[in-house]
N, C-alpha and C. Protein backbone atom coordinates (compact mmCIF):
# COMPACT_ATOMS: atom_id res chain seq x y z
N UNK A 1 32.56 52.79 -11.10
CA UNK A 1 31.60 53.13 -10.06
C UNK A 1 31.08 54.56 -10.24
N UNK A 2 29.81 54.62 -9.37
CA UNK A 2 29.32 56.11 -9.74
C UNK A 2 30.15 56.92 -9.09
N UNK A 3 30.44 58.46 -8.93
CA UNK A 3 30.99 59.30 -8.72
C UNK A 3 29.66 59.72 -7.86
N UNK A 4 30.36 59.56 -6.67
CA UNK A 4 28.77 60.59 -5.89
C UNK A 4 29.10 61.95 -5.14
N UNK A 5 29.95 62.06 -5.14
CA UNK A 5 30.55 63.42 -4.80
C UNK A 5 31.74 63.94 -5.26
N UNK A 6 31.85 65.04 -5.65
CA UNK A 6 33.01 65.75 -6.87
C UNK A 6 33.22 67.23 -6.17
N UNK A 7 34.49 67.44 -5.79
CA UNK A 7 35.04 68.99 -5.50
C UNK A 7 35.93 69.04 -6.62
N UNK A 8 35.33 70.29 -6.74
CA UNK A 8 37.34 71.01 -8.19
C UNK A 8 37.04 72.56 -7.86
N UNK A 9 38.28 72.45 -7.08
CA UNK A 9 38.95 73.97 -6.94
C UNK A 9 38.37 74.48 -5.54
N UNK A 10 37.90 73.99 -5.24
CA UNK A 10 37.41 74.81 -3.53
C UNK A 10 38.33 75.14 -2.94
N UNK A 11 37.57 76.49 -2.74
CA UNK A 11 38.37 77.47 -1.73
C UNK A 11 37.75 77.96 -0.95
N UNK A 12 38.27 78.60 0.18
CA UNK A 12 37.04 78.98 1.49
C UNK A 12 38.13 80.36 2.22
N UNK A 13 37.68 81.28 2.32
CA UNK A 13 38.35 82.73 2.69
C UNK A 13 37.14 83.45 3.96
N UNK A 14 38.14 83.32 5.01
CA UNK A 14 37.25 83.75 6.01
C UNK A 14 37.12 85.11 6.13
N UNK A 15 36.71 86.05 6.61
CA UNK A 15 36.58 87.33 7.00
C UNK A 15 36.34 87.67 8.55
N UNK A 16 37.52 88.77 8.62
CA UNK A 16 37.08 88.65 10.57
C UNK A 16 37.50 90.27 10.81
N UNK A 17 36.39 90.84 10.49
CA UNK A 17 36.30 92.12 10.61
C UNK A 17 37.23 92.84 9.31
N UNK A 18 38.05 93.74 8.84
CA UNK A 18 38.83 94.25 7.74
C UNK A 18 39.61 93.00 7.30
N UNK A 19 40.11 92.03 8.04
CA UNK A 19 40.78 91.10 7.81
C UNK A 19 40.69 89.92 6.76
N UNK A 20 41.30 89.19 6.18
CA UNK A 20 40.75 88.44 5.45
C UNK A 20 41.74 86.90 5.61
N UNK A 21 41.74 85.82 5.40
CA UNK A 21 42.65 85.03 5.19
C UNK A 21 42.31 83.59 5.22
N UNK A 22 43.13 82.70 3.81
CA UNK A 22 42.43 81.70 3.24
C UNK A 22 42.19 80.48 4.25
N UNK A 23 41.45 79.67 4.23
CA UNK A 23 41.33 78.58 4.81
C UNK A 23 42.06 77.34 3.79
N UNK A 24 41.18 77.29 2.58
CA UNK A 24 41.31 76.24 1.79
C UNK A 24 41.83 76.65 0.45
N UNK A 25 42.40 76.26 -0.64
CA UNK A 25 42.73 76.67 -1.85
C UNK A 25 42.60 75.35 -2.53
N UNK A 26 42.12 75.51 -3.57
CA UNK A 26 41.96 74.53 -4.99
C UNK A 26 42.13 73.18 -4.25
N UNK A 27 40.91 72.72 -3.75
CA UNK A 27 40.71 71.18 -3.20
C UNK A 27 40.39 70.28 -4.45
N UNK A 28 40.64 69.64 -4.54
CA UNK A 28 40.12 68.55 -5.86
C UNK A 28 39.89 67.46 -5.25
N UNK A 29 38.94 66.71 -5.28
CA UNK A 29 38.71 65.15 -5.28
C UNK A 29 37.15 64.81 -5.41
N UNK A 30 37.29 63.40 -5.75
CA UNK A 30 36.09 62.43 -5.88
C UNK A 30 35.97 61.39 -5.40
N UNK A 31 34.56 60.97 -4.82
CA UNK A 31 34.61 59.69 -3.91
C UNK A 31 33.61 59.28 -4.73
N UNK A 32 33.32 57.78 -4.81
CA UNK A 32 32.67 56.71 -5.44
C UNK A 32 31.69 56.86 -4.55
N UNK A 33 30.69 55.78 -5.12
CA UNK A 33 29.64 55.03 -3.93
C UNK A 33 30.44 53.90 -3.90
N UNK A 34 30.35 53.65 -2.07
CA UNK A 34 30.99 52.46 -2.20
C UNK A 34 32.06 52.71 -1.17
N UNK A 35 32.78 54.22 -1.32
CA UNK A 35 33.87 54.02 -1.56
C UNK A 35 34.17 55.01 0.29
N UNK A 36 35.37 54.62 0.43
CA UNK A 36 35.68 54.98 1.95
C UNK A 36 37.15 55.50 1.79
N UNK A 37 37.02 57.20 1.71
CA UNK A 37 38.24 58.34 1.19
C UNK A 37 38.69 58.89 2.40
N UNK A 38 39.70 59.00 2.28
CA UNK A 38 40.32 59.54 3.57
C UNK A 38 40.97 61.03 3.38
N UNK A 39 41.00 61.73 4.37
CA UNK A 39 41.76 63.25 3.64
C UNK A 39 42.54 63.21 4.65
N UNK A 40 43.80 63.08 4.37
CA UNK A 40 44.89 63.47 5.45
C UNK A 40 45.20 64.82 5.14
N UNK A 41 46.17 65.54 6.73
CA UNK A 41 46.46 66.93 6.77
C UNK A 41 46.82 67.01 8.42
N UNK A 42 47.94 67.33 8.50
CA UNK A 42 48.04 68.01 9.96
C UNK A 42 47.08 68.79 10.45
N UNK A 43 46.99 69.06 11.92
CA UNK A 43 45.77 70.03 12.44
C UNK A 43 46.12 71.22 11.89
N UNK A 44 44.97 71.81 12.10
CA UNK A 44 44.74 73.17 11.31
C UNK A 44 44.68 73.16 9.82
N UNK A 45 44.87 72.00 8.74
CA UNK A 45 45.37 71.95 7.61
C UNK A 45 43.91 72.39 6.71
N UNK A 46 42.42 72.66 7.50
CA UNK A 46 41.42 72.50 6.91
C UNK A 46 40.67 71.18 5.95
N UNK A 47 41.03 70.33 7.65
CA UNK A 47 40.11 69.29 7.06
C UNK A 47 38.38 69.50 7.59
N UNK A 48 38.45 69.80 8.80
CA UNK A 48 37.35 70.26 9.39
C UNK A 48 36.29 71.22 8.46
N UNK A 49 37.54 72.44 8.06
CA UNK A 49 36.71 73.15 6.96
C UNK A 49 35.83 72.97 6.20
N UNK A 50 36.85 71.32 5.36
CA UNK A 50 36.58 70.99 4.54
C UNK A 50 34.71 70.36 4.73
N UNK A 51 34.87 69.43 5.72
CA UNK A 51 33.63 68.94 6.41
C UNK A 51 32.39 69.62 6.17
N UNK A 52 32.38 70.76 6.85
CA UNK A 52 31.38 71.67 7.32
C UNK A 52 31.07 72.71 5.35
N UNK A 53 32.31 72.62 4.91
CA UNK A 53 31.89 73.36 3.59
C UNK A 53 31.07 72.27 2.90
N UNK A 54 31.32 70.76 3.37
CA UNK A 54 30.51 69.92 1.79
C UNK A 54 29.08 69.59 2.52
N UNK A 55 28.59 70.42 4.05
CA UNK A 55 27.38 70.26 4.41
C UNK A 55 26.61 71.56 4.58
N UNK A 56 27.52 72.54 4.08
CA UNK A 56 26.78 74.09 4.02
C UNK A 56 26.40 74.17 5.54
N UNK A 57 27.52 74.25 6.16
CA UNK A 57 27.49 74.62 7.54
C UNK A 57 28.60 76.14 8.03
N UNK A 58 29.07 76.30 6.89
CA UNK A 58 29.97 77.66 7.38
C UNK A 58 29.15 79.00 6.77
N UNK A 59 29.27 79.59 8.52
CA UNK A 59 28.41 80.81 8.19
C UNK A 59 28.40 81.96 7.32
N UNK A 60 27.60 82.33 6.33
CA UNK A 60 27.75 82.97 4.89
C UNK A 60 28.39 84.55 5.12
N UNK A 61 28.27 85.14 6.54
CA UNK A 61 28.45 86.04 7.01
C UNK A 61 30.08 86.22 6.94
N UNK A 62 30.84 85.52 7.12
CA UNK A 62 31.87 85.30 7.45
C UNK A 62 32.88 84.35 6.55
N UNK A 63 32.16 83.52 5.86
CA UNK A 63 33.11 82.81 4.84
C UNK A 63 32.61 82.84 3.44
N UNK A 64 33.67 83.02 2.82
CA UNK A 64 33.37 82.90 1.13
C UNK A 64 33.64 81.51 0.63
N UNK A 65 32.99 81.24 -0.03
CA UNK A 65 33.49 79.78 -0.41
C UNK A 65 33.00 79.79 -2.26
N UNK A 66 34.13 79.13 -3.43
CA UNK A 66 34.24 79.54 -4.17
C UNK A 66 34.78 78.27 -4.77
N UNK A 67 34.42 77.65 -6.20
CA UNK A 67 34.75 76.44 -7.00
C UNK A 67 33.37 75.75 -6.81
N UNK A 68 33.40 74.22 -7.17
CA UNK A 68 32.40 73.55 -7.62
C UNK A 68 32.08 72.57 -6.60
N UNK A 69 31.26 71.83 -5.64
CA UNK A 69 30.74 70.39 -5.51
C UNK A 69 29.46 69.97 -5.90
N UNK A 70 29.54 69.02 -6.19
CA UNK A 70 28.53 68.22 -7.07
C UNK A 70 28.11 67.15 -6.21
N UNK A 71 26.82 66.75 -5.73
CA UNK A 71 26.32 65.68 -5.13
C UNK A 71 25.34 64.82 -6.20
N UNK A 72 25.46 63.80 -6.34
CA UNK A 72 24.73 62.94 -7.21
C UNK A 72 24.38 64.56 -8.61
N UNK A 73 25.37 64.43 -9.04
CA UNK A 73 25.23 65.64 -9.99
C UNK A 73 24.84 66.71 -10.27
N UNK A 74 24.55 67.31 -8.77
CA UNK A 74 23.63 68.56 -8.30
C UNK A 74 24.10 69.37 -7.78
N UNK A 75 24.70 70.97 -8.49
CA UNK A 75 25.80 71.70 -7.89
C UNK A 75 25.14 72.02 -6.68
N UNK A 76 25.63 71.84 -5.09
CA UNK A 76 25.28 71.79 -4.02
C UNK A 76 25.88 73.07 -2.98
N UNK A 77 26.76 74.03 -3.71
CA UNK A 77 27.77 74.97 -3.00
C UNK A 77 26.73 75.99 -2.71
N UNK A 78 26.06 76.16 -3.67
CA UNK A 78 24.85 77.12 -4.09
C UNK A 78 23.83 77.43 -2.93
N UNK A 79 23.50 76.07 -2.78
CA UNK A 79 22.09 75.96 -2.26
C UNK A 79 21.28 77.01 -1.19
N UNK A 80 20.67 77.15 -0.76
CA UNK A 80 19.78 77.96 -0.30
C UNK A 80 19.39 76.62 1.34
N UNK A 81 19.20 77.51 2.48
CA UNK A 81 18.91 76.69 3.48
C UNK A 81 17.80 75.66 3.34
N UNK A 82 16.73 75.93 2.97
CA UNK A 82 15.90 75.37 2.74
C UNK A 82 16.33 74.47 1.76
N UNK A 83 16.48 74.56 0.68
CA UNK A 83 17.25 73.19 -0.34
C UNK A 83 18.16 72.30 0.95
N UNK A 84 19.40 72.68 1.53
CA UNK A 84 20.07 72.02 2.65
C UNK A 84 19.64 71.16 3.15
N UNK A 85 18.39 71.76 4.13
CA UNK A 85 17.39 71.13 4.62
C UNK A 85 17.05 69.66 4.53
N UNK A 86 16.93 69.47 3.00
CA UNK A 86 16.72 68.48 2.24
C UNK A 86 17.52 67.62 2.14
N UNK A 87 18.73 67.59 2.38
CA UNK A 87 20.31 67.10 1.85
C UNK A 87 20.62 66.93 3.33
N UNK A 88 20.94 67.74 4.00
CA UNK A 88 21.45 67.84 5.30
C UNK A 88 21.04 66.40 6.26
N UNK A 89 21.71 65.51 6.61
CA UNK A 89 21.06 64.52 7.36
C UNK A 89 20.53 63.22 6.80
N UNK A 90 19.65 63.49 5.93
CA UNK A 90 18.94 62.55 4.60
C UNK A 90 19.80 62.05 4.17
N UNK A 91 20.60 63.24 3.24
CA UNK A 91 21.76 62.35 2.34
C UNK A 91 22.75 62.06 2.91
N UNK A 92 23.50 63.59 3.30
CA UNK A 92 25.01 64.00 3.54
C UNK A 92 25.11 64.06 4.98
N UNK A 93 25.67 62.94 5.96
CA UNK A 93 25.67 63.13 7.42
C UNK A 93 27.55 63.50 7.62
N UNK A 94 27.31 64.21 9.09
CA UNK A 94 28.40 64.42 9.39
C UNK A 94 28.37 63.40 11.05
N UNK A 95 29.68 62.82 11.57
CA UNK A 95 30.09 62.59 12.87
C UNK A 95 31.44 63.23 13.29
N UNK A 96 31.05 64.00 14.25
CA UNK A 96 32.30 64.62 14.70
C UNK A 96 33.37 64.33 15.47
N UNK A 97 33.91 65.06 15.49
CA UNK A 97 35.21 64.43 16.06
C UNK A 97 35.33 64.52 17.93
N UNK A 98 34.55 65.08 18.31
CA UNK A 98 34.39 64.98 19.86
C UNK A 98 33.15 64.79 20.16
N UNK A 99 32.73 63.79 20.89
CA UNK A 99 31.77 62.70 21.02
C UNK A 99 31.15 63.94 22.62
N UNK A 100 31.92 64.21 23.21
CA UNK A 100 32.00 64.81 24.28
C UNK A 100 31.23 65.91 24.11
N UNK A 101 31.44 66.76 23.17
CA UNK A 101 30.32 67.90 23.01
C UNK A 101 29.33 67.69 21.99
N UNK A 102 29.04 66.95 21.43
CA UNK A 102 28.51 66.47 20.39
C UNK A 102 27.55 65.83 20.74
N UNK A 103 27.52 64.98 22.20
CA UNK A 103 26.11 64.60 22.94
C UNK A 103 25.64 65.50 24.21
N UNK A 104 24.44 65.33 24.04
CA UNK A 104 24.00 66.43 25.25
C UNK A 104 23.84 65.32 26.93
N UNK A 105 24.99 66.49 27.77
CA UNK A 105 24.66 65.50 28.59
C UNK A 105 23.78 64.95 29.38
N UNK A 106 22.61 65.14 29.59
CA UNK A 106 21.52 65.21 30.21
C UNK A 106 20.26 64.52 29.60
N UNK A 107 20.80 63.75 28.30
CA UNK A 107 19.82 63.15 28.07
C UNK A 107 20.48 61.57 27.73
N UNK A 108 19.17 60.42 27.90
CA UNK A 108 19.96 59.74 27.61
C UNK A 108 20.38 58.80 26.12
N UNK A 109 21.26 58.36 25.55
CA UNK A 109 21.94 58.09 24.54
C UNK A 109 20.64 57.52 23.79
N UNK A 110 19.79 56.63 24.10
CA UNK A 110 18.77 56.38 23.37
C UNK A 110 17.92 57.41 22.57
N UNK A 111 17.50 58.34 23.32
CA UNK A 111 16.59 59.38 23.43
C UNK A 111 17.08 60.65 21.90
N UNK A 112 18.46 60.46 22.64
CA UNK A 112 19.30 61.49 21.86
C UNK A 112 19.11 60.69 20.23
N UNK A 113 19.37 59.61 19.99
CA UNK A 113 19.42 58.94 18.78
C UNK A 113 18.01 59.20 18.22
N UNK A 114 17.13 58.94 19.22
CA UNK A 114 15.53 58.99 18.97
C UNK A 114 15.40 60.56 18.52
N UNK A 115 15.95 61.55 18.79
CA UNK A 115 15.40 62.75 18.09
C UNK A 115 15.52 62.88 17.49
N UNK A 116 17.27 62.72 16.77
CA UNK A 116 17.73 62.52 15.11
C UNK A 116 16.49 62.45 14.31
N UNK A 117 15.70 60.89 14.81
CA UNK A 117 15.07 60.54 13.61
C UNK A 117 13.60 60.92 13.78
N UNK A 118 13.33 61.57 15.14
CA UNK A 118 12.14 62.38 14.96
C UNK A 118 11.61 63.03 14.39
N UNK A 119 13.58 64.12 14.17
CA UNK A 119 13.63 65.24 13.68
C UNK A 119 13.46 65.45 11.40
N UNK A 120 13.92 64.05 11.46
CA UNK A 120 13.80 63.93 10.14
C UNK A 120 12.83 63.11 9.33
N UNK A 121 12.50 62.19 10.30
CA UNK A 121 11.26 61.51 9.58
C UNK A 121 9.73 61.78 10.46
N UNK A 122 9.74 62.66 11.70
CA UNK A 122 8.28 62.60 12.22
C UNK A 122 7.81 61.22 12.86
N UNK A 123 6.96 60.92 13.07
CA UNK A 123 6.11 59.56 13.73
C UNK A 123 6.03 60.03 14.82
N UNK A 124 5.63 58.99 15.52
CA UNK A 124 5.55 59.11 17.03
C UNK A 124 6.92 58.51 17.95
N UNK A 125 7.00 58.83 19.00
CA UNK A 125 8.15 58.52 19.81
C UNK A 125 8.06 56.80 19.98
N UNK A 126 7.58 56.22 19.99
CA UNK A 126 7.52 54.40 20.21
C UNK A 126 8.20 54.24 19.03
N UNK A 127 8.26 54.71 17.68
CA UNK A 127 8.34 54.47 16.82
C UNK A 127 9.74 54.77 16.24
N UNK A 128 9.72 56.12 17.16
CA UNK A 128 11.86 56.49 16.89
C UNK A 128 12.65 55.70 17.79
N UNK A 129 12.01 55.75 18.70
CA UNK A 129 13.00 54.72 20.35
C UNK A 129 13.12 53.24 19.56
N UNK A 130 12.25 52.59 19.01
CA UNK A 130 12.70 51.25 18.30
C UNK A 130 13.67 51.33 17.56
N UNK A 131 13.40 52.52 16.48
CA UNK A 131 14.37 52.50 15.27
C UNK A 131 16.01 52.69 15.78
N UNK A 132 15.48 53.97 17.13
CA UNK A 132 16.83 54.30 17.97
C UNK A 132 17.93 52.91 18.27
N UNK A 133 16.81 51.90 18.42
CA UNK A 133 17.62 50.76 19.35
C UNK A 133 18.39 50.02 18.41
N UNK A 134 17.40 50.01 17.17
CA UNK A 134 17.92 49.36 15.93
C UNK A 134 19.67 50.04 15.61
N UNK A 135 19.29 51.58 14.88
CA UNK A 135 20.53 51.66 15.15
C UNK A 135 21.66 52.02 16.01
N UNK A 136 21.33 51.97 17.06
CA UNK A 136 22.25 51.74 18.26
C UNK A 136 22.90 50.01 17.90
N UNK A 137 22.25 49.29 18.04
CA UNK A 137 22.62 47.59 17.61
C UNK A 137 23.20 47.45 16.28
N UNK A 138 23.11 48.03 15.17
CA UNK A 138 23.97 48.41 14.23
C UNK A 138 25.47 48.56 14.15
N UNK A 139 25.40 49.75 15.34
CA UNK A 139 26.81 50.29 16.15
C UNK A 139 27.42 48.83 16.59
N UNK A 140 26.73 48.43 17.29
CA UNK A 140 27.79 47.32 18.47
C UNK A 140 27.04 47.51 19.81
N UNK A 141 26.53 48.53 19.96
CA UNK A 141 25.32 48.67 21.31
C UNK A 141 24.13 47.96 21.59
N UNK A 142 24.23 46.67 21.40
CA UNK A 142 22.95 46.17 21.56
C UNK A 142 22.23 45.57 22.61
N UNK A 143 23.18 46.11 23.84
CA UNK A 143 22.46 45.28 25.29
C UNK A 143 21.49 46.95 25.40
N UNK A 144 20.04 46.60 26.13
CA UNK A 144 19.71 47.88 26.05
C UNK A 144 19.85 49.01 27.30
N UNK A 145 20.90 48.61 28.12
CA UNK A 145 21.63 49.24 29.01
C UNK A 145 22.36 50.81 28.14
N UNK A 146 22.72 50.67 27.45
CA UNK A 146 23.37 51.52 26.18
C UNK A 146 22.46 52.21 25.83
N UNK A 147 20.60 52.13 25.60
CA UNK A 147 19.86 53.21 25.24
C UNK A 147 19.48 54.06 26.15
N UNK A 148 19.85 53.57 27.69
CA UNK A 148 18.95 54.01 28.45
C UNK A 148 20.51 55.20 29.82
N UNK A 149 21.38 54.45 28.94
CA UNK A 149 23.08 55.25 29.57
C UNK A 149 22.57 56.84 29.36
N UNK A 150 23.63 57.60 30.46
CA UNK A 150 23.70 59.00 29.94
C UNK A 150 25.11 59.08 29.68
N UNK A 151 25.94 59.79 28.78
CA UNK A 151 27.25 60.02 27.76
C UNK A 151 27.95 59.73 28.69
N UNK A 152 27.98 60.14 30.34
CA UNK A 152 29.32 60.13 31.35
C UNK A 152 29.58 58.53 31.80
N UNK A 153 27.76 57.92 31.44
CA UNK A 153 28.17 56.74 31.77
C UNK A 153 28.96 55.62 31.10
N UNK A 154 29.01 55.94 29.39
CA UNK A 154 30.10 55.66 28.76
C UNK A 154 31.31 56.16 28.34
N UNK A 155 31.82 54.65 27.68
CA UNK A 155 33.47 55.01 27.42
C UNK A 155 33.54 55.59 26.09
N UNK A 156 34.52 56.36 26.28
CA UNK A 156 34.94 57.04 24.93
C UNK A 156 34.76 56.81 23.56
N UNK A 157 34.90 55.05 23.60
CA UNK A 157 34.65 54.46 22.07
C UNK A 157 32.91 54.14 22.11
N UNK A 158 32.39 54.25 22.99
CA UNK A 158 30.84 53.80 23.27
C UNK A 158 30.00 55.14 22.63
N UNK A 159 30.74 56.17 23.03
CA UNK A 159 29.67 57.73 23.14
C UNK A 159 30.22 58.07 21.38
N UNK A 160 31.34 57.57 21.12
CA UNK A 160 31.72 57.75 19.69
C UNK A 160 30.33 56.70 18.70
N UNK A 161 30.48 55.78 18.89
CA UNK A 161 29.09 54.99 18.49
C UNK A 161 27.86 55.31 18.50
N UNK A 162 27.36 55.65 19.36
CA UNK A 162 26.45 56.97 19.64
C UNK A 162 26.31 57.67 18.85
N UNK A 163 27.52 58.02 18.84
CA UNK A 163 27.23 59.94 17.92
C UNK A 163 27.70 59.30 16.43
N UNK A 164 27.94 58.01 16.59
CA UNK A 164 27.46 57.45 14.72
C UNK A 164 26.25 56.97 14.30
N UNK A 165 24.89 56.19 15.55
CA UNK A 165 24.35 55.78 15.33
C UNK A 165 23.04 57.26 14.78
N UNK A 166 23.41 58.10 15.27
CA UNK A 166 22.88 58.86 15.12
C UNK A 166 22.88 59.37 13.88
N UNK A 167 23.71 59.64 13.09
CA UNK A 167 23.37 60.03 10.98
C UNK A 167 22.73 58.89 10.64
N UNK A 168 23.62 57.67 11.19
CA UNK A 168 23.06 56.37 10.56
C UNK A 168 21.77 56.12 10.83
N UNK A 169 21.16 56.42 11.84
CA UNK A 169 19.38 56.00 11.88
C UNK A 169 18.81 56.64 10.43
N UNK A 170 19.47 57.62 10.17
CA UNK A 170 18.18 58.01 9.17
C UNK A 170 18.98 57.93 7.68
N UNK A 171 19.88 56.50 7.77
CA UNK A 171 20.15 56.04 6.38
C UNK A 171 20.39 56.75 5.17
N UNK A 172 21.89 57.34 5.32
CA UNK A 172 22.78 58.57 4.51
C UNK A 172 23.17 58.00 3.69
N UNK A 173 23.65 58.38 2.31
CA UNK A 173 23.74 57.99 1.32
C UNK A 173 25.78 58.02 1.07
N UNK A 174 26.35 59.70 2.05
CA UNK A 174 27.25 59.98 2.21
C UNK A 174 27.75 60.19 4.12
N UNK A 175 28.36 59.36 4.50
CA UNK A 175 28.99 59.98 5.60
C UNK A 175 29.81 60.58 5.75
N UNK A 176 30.38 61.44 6.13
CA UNK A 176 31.36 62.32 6.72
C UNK A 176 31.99 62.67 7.90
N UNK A 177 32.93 61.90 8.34
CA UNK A 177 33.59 61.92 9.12
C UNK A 177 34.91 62.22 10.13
N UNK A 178 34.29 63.46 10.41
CA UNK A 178 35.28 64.57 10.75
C UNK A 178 36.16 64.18 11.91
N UNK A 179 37.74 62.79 11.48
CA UNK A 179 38.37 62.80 12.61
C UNK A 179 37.82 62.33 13.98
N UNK A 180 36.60 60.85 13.30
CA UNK A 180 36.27 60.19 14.18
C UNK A 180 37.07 59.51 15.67
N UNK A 181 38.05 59.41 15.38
CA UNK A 181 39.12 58.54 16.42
C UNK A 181 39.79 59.83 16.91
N UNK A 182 39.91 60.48 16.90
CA UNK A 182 40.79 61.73 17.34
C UNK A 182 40.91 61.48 18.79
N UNK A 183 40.11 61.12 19.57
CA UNK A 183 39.74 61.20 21.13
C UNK A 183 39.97 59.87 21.82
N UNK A 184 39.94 58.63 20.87
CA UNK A 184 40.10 57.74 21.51
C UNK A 184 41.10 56.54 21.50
N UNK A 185 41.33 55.74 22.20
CA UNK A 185 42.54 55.30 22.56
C UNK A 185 42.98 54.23 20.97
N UNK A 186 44.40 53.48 21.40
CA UNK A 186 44.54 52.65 20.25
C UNK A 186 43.31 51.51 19.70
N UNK A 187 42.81 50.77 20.81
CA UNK A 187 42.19 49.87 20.59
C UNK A 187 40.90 50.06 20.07
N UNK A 188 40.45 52.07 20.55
CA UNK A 188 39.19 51.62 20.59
C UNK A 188 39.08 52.44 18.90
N UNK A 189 40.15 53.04 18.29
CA UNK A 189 40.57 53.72 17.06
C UNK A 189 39.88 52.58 16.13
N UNK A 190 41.08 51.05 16.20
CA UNK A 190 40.99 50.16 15.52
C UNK A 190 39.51 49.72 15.08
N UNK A 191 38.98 49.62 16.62
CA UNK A 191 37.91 48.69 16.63
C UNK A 191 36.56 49.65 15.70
N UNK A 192 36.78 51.39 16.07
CA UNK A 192 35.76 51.72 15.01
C UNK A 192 35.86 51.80 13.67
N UNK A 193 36.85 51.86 13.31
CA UNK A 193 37.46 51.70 11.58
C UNK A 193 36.88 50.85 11.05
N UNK A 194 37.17 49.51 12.18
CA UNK A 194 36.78 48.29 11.61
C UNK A 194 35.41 48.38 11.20
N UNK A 195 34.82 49.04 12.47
CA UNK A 195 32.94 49.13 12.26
C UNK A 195 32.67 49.92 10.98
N UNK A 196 33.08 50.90 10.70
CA UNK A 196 32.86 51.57 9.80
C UNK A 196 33.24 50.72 8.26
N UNK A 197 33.92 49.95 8.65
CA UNK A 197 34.46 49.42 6.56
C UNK A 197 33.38 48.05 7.11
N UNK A 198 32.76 47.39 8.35
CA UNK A 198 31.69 46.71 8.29
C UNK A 198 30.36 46.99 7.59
N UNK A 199 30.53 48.30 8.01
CA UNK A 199 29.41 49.08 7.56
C UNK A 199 29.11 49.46 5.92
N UNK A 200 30.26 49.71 5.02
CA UNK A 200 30.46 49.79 4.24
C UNK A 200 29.68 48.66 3.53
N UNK A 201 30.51 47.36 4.35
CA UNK A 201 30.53 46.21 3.10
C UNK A 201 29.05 45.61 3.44
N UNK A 202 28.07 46.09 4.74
CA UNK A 202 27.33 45.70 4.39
C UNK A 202 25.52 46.39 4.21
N UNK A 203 25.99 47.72 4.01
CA UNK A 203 24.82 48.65 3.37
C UNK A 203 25.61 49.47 2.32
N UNK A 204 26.63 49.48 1.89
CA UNK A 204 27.66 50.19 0.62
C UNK A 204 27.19 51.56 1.21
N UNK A 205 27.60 51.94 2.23
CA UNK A 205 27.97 53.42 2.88
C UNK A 205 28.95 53.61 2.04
N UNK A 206 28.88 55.23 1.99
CA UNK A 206 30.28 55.56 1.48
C UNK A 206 30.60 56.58 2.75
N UNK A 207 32.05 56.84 2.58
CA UNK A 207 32.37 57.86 3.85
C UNK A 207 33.38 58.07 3.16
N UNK A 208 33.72 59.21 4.17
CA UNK A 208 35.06 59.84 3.69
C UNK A 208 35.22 61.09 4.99
């Protein structure tokens, strides 16, 4: 299988005023297309780190980051915001691990999905609210009570769906998934795993 993403040796060293101290040291791994990688680590172990370093989200002010990743064979550590830009969302999506701050509460779950793809493909709003619904129904949300909810009015595993349908509208090549289940109960853990290796087997998402 292809190799669509490659770390060797990442390291990440924060700075906090004279201070200095490592986050990450010599990470190695590779995920397929296809393929659904998991990174275990107790909290704090810099998995999160890890996340936010393979989407050029840690602020340059403050972190050094040092070794190689490679996206579809394109050293990507480098990049410049504007290159990001490009990558950010398109290719390489992230879902986080608290659904809770991660949606805004005041708008509703449809809407919120609908800007994602405003924000990345343009059109007009009739045109994102469909696609919104689409992938909302993707998720498992397909009564349209669910586009039109605000976050308090769903459950934990619902607003987690949400805040997946949202990379997924605009059809990522890599997901990233920062400790999706962290927040929610046994059943509703199971039931998104499951969605996610659905997802896999039937658009060859890769995640990790």
């Amino acid at each position: 299988m292809e190799v669509l993403l490659e770390v060797r040796n990442l390291a990440v060293e924060f700075r906090d005023g004279g201070a200095r101290y490592s986050a990450l040291r010599a990470i190695d791994f590779a995920i397929h297309r296809g393929e659904i990688v998991g990174l275990m680590g107790e909290s704090g172990s810099g998995k999160s780190t890890t996340a936010l370093a393979l989407l050029g989200l840690l602020v340059a002010d403050s972190a050094r980051l040092t070794g190689s990743v490679t996206f579809r064979e394109q050293e990507i550590l480098s990049l410049g915001e504007r290159e990001w830009q490009k990558i950010r969302g398109a290719e390489i999506s992230l879902v986080f691990q608290e659904p809770e701050t991660a949606l805004n509460p005041v708008m509703r779950a449809g809407d919120q999905v609908a800007e994602v793809i405003h924000a990345h493909r343009k059109g007009d709003w009739r045109r994102c609210r469909s696609e919104a619904r689409a992938a909302l129904a993707r998720v498992g949300l397909r009564d349209s009570r669910f586009f039109y909810s605000y976050p308090h009015q769903l459950s934990g595993g619902q607003r987690q769906r949400v805040v997946l349908a949202q990379p997924l509208s605009c059809e990522p090549t890599l997901l990233i998934a920062d400790e999706p289940t962290r927040s929610l109960d046994a059943r509703s853990q199971a039931d998104f795993l499951k969605l996610l290796k659905n997802l896999r087997d039937e658009t060859g998402l890769t995640c990790c």
